[in-house]
Protein backbone atom coordinates (compact mmCIF):
# COMPACT_ATOMS: atom_id res chain seq x y z
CA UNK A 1 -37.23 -6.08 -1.38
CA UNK A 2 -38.65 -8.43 1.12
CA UNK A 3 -35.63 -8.51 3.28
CA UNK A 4 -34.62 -11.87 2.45
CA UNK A 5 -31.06 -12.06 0.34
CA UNK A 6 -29.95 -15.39 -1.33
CA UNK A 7 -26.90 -16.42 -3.30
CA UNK A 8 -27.02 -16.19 -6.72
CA UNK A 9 -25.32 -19.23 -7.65
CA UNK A 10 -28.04 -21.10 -5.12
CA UNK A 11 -30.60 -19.56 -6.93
CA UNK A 12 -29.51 -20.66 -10.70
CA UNK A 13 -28.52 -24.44 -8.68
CA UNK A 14 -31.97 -24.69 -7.46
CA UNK A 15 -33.57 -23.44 -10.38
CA UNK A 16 -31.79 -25.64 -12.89
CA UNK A 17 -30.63 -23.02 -15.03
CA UNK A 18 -28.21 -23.83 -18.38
CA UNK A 19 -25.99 -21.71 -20.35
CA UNK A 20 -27.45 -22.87 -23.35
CA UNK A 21 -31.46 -22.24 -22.80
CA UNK A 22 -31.60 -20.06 -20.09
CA UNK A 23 -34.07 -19.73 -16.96
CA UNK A 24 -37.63 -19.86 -18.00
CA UNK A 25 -40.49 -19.56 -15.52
CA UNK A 26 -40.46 -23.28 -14.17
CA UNK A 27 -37.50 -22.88 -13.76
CA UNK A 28 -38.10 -19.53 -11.53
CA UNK A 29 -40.87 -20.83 -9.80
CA UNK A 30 -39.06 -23.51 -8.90
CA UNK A 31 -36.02 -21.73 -7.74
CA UNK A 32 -38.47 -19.64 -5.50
CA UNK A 33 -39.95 -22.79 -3.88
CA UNK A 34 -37.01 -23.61 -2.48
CA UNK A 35 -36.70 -20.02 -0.45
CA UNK A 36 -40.27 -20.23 0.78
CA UNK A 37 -41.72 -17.67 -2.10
CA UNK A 38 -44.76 -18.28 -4.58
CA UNK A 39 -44.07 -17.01 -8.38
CA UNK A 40 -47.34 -16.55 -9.58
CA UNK A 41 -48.42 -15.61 -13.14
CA UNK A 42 -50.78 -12.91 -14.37
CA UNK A 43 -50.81 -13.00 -18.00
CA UNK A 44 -52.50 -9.31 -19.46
CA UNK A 45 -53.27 -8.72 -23.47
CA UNK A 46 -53.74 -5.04 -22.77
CA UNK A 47 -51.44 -2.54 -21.90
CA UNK A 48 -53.67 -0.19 -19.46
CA UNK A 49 -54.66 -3.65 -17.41
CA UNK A 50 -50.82 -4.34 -17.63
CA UNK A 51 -50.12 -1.15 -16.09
CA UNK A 52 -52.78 -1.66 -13.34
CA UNK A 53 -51.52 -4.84 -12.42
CA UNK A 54 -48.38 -3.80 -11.96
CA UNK A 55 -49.33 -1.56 -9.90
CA UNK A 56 -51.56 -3.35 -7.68
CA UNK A 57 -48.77 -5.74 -7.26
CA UNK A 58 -46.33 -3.44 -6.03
CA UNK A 59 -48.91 -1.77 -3.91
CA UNK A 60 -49.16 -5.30 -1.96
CA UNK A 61 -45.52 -4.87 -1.36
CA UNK A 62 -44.59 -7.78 -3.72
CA UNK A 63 -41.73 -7.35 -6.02
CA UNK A 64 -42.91 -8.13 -9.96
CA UNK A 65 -40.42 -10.37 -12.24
CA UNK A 66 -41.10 -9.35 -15.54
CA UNK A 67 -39.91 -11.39 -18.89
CA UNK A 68 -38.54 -8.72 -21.52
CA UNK A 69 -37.03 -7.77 -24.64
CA UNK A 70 -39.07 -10.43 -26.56
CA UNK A 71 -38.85 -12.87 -23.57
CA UNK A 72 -35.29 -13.42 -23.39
CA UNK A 73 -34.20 -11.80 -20.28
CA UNK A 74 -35.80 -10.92 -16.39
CA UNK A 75 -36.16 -7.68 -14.66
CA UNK A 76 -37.35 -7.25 -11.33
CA UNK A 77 -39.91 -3.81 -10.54
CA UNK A 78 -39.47 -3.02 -6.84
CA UNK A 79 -41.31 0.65 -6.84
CA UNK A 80 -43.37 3.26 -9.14
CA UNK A 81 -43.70 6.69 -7.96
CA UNK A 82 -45.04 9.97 -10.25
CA UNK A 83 -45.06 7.53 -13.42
CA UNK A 84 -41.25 5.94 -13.28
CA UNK A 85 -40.98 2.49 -12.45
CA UNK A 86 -37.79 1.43 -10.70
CA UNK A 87 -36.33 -2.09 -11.32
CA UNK A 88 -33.59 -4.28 -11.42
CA UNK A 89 -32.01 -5.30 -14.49
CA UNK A 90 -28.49 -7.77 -14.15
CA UNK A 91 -27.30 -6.45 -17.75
CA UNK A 92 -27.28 -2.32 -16.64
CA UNK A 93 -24.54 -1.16 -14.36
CA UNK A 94 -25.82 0.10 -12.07
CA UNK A 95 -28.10 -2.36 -11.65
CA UNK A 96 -31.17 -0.34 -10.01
CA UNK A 97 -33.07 1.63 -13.20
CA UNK A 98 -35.59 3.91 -13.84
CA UNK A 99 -38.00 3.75 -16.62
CA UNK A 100 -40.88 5.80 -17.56
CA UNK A 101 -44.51 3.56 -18.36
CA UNK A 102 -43.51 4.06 -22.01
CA UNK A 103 -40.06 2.76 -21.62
CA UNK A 104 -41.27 -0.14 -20.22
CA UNK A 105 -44.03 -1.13 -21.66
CA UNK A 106 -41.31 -1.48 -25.14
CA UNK A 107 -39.50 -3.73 -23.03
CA UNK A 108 -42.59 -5.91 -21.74
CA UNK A 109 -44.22 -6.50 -24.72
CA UNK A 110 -44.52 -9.72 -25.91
CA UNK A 111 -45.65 -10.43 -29.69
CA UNK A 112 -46.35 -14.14 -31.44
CA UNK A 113 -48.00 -14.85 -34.35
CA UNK A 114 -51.48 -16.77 -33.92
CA UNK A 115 -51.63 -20.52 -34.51
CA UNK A 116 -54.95 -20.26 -35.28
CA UNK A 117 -54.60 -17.62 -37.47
CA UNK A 118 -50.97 -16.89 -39.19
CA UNK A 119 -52.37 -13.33 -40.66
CA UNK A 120 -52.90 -12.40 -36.48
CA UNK A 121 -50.48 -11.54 -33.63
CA UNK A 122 -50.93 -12.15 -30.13
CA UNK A 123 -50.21 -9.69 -27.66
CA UNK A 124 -49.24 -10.80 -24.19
CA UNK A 125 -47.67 -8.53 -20.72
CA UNK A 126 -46.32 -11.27 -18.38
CA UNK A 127 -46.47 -10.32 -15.07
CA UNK A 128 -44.64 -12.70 -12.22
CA UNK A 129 -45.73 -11.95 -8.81
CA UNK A 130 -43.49 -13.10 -5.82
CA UNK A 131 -45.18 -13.78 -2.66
CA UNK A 132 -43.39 -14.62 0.23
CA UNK A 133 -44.69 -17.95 2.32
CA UNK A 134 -42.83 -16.90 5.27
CA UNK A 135 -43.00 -13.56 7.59
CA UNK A 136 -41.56 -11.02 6.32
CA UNK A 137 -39.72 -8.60 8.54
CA UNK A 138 -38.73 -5.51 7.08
CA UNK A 139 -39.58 -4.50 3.46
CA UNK A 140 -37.42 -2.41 1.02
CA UNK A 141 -38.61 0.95 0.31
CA UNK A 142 -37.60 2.38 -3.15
CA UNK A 143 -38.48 5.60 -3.62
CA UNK A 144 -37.07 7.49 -7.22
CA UNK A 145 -35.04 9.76 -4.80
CA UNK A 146 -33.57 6.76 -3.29
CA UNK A 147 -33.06 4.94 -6.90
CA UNK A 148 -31.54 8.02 -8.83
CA UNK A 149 -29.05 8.22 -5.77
CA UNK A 150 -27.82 4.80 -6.34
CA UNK A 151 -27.47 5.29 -9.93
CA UNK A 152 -24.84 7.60 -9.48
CA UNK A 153 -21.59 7.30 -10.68
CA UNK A 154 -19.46 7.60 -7.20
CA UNK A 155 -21.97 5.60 -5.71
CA UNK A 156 -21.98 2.09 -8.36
CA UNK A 157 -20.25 0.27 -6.06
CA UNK A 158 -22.16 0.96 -3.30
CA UNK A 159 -24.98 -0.38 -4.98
CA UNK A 160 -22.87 -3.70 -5.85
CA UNK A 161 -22.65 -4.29 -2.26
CA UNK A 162 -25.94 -3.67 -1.60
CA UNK A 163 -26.77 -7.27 0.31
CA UNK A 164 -23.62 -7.19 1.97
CA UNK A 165 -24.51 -3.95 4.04
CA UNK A 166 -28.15 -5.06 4.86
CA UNK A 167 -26.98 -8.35 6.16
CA UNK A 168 -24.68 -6.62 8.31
CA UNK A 169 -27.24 -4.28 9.26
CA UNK A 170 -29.61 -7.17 10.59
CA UNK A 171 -27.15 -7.99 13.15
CA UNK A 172 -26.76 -4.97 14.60
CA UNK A 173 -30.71 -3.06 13.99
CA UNK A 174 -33.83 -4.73 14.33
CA UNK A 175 -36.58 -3.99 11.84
CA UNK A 176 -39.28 -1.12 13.51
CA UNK A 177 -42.63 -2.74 14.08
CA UNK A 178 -45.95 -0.96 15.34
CA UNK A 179 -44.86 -2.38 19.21
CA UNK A 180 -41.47 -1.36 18.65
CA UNK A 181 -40.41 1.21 22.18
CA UNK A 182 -36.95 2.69 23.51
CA UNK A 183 -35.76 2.66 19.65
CA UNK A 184 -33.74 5.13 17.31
CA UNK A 185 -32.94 5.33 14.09
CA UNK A 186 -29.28 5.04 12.83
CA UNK A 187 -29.07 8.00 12.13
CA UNK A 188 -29.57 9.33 15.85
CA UNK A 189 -26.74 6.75 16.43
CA UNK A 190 -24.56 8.21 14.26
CA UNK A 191 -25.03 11.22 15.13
CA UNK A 192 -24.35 10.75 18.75
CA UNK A 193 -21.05 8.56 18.13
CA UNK A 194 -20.37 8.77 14.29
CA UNK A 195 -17.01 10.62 14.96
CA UNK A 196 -16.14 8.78 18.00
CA UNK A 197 -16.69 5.64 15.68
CA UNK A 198 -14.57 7.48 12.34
CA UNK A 199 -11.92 8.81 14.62
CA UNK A 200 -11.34 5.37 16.27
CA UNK A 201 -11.45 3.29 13.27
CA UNK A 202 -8.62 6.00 11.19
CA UNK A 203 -6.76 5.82 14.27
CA UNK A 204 -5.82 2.10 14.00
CA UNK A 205 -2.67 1.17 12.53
CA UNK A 206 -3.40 1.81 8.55
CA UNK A 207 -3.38 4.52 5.97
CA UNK A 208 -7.67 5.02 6.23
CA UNK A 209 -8.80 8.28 6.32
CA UNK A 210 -11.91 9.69 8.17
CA UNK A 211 -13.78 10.71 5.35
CA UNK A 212 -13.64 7.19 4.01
CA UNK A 213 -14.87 5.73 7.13
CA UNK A 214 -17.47 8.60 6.83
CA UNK A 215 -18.84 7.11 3.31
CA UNK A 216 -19.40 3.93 4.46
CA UNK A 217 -21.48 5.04 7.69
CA UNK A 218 -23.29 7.08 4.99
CA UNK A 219 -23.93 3.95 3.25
CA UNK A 220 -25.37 1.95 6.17
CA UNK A 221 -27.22 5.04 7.46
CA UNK A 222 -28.79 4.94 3.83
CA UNK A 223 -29.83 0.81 3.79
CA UNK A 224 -31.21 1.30 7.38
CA UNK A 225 -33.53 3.90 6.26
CA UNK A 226 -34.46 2.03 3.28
CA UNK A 227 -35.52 -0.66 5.14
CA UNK A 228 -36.51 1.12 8.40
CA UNK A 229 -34.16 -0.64 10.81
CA UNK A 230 -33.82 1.00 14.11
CA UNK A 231 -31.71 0.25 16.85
CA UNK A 232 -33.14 -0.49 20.32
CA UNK A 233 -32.13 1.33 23.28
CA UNK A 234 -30.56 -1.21 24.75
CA UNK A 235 -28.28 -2.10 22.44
CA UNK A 236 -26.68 0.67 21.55
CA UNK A 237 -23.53 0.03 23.20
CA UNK A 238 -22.99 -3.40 21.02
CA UNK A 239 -24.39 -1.30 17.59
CA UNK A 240 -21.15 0.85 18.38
CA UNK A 241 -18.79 -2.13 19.11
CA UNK A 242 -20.27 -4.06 15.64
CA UNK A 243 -20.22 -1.29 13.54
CA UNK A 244 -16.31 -0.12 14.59
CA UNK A 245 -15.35 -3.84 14.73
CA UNK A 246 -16.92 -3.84 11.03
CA UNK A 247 -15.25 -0.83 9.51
CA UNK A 248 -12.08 -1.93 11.19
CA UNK A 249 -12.61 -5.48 9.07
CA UNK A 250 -13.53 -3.14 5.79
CA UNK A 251 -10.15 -0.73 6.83
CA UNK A 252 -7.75 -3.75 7.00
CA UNK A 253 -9.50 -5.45 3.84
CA UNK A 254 -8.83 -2.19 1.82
CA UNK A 255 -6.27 -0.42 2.88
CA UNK A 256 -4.36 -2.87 4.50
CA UNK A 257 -2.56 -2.69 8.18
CA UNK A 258 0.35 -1.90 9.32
CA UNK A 259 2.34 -3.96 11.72
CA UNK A 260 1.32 -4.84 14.95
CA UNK A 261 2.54 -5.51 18.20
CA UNK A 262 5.21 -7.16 16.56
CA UNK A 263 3.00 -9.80 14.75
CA UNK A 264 5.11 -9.99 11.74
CA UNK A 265 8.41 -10.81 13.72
């Protein structure tokens, strides 16, 4: 959500996590450190001021790690629009969900019995803030429309490979900024060379079809909206060169290649 993506297995290394307990929020906090982010902690007893700060949270464009399903497992809210929250949980396929207030609020709830009094129960909503220490470029935008069409089935893989595209994306766009001139979207790109750039890439030596080169400008055309990348005017020639070179990489990977030139003689 704040444009930065970072290895997994760096993440658990850094944060010290074991198979055996887990990743608490030391261990998250500290894990964060290390990529230039603050985990903060907001600890709410009521519901409604649960709710709120939530909200307010992802209203300062700040992702929210929550601790669920009696605090042994992390989501991360990226969005809320017309009461559904959208998050990321690791143990759903697809990863990107949708939950009403109700839904969630099962999830989030956190119950203990009172030290100082056994007969009581303590009711806590742990809400982890993460605030970036360093500029953030470009922010994700995830609106329900955007999360219910990555939860579909034909689309699950799409959504697996959801870092991979925007870090591809980042060398050939530039995130749009309030001085930003002489820019389009990628979708103006596309539609000025998309079947130049699908005719091209089915062309080459391989069994890839056009529609399948289609998809995956569909894809990118979909992460560069979400995050509001643009290409500049001046650039467009090398967008077209990085994006063919990059679906000719994706073709080969897939489909493989036939032989060329001789190469296998």
């Amino acid at each position: 959500m704040l444009g930065k993506f970072v290895n997994e297995k760096s993440l658990t290394k850094k944060a010290g996590t074991t198979s055996w307990a887990g990743t608490d929020e030391v261990m998250i906090a500290r894990a964060a450190r290390a990529h230039e982010c603050n985990v903060e902690l907001v600890r709410e007893t009521s519901p409604l001021h649960a709710r709120r700060e939530l909200l307010y949270t992802l209203k300062q464009g700040s992702p929210a790690l929550l601790c669920v399903d009696g605090w042994e497992h992390w989501i991360t809210v990226v969005g809320a629009e017309k009461g559904y929250f959208i998050y990321l949980d690791s143990s759903k396929a697809p990863i990107v969900c949708i939950a009403t207030w109700k839904q969630l609020k099962k999830r989030w709830l956190y119950q203990e019995f009172d030290e100082a009094d056994p007969s009581k129960k303590l009711t806590m909503y742990d809400l982890h803030p993460i605030v970036p220490r360093f500029r953030v470029r470009t922010k994700a935008r995830f609106s329900l429309e955007r999360a219910r069409f990555l939860r579909r089935h034909e689309n699950h893989i799409f959504a697996m490979h959801w870092d991979e595209y925007f870090e591809d994306l980042m060398k050939i766009c530039a995130p749009r900024t309030p001085l930003s001139t002489q820019i389009f979207p990628m979708g103006e790109l596309l539609r000025r060379h998309g079947e130049m750039i699908k005719s091209q890439v089915a062309y080459w030596h391989g069994a890839v079809k056009r529609e399948q080169v289609g998809k995956i400008l569909r894809n990118m055309k979909f992460v560069a909206d979400t995050y509001d990348l643009v290409v500049r005017k001046g650039d467009e020639k090398h967008a077209i060169a990085a994006l063919t070179a990059n679906l000719a990489l994706w073709a080969a990977s897939k489909y493989g290649v036939d032989d060329v030139y001789g190469s296998n003689k």
